[in-house]
Protein backbone atom coordinates (compact mmCIF):
# COMPACT_ATOMS: atom_id res chain seq x y z
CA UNK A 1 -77.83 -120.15 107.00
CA UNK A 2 -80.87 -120.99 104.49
CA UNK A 3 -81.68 -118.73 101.31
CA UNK A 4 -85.71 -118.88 101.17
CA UNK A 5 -87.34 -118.64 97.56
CA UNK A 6 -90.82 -118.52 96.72
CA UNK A 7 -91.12 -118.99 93.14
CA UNK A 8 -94.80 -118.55 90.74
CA UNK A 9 -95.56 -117.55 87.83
CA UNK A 10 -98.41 -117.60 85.23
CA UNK A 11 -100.89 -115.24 87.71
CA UNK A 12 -102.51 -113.57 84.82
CA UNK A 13 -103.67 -110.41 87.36
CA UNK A 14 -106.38 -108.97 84.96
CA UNK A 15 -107.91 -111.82 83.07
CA UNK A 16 -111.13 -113.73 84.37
CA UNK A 17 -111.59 -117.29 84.54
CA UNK A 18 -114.75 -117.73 82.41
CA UNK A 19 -115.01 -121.35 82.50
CA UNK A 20 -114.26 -122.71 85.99
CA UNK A 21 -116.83 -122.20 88.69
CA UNK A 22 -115.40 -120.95 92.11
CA UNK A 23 -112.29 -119.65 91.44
CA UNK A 24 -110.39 -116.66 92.95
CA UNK A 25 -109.92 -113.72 90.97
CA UNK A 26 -106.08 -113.62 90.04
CA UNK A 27 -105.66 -110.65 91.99
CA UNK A 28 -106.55 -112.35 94.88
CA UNK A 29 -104.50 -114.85 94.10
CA UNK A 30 -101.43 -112.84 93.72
CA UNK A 31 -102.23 -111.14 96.95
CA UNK A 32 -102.38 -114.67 98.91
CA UNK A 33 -98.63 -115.33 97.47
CA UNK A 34 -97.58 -111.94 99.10
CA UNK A 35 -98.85 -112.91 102.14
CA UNK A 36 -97.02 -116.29 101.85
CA UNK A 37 -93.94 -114.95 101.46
CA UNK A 38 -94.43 -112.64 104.20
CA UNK A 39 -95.75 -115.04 106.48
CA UNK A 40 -92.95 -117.46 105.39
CA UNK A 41 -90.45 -114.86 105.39
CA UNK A 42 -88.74 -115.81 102.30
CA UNK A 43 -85.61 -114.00 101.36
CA UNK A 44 -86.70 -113.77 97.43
CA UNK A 45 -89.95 -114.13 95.65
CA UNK A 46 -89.08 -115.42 92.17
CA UNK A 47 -92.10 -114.43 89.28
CA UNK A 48 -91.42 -116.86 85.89
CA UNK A 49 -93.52 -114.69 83.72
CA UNK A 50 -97.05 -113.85 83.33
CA UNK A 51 -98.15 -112.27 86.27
CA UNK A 52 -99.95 -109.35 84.27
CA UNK A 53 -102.02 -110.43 81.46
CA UNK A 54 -102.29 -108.70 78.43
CA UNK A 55 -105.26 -109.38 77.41
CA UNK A 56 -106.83 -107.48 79.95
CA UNK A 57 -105.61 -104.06 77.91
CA UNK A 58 -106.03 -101.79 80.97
CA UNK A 59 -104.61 -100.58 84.19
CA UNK A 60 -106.71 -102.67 86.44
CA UNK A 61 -104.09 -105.18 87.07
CA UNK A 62 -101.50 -102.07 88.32
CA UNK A 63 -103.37 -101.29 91.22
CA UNK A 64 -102.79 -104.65 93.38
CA UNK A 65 -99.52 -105.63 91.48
CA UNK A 66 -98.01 -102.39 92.99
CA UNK A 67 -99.56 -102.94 95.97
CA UNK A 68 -98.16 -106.52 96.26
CA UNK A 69 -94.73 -105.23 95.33
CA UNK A 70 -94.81 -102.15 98.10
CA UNK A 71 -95.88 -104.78 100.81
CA UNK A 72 -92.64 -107.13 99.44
CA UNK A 73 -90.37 -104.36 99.65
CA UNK A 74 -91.65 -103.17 103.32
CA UNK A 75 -90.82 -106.44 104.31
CA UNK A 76 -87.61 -106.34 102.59
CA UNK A 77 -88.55 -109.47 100.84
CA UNK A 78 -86.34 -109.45 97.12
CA UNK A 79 -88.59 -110.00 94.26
CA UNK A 80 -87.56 -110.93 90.46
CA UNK A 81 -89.67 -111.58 87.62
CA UNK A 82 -89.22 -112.13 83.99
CA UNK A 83 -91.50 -111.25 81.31
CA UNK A 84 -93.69 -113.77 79.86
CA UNK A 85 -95.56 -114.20 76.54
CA UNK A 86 -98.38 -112.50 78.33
CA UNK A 87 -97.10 -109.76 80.24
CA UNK A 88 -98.11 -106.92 78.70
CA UNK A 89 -100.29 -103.82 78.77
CA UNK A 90 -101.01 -101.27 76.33
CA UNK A 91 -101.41 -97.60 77.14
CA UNK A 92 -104.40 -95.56 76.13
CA UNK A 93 -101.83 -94.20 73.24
CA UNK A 94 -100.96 -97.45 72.29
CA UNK A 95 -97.59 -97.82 73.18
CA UNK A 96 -96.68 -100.75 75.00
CA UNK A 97 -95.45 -101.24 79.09
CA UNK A 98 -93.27 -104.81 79.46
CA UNK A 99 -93.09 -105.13 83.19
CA UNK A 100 -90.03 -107.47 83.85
């Protein structure tokens, strides 16, 4: 029996590509990798960092990197991730949320 893994990284959900002309928003992008492994029906989707981007410094990138996630678990698809040197968000108080 095969063990499926997907494995990205670098996604940056919340920063905008400012110099290249048609490009999908990350968010879209992350939300074509969910559908991968779904439609691939991997047994593990591995995230090597970045998918959040820090300099975004809101909660915009929450909203589909939940979503993503809730669709992965529904379809009992195992995700990891690990932190990367841009995966952060700061709250309003200025604490800080690592998502890893």
């Amino acid at each position: 029996m095969a063990f499926r893994v997907l494995c990205t990284g670098d996604i940056h959900i919340g920063r905008r590509a400012s110099k290249v002309k048609n490009t999908y928003r990350s968010a879209e992008v992350w939300s074509s990798i969910v559908e991968l492994a779904i439609a691939e029906q991997v047994d593990l989707l591995a995230i090597s960092g970045d998918v959040v981007d820090a300099a975004s410094k809101s909660y915009e990138a929450l909203g589909p990197l939940e979503s993503g996630l809730r669709r992965l678990n529904e379809a009992r698809i195992e995700t990891v991730a690990v932190s990367g040197n841009h995966t952060m968000l700061k709250r309003p108080s200025g604490s800080t949320i690592v998502h890893s």
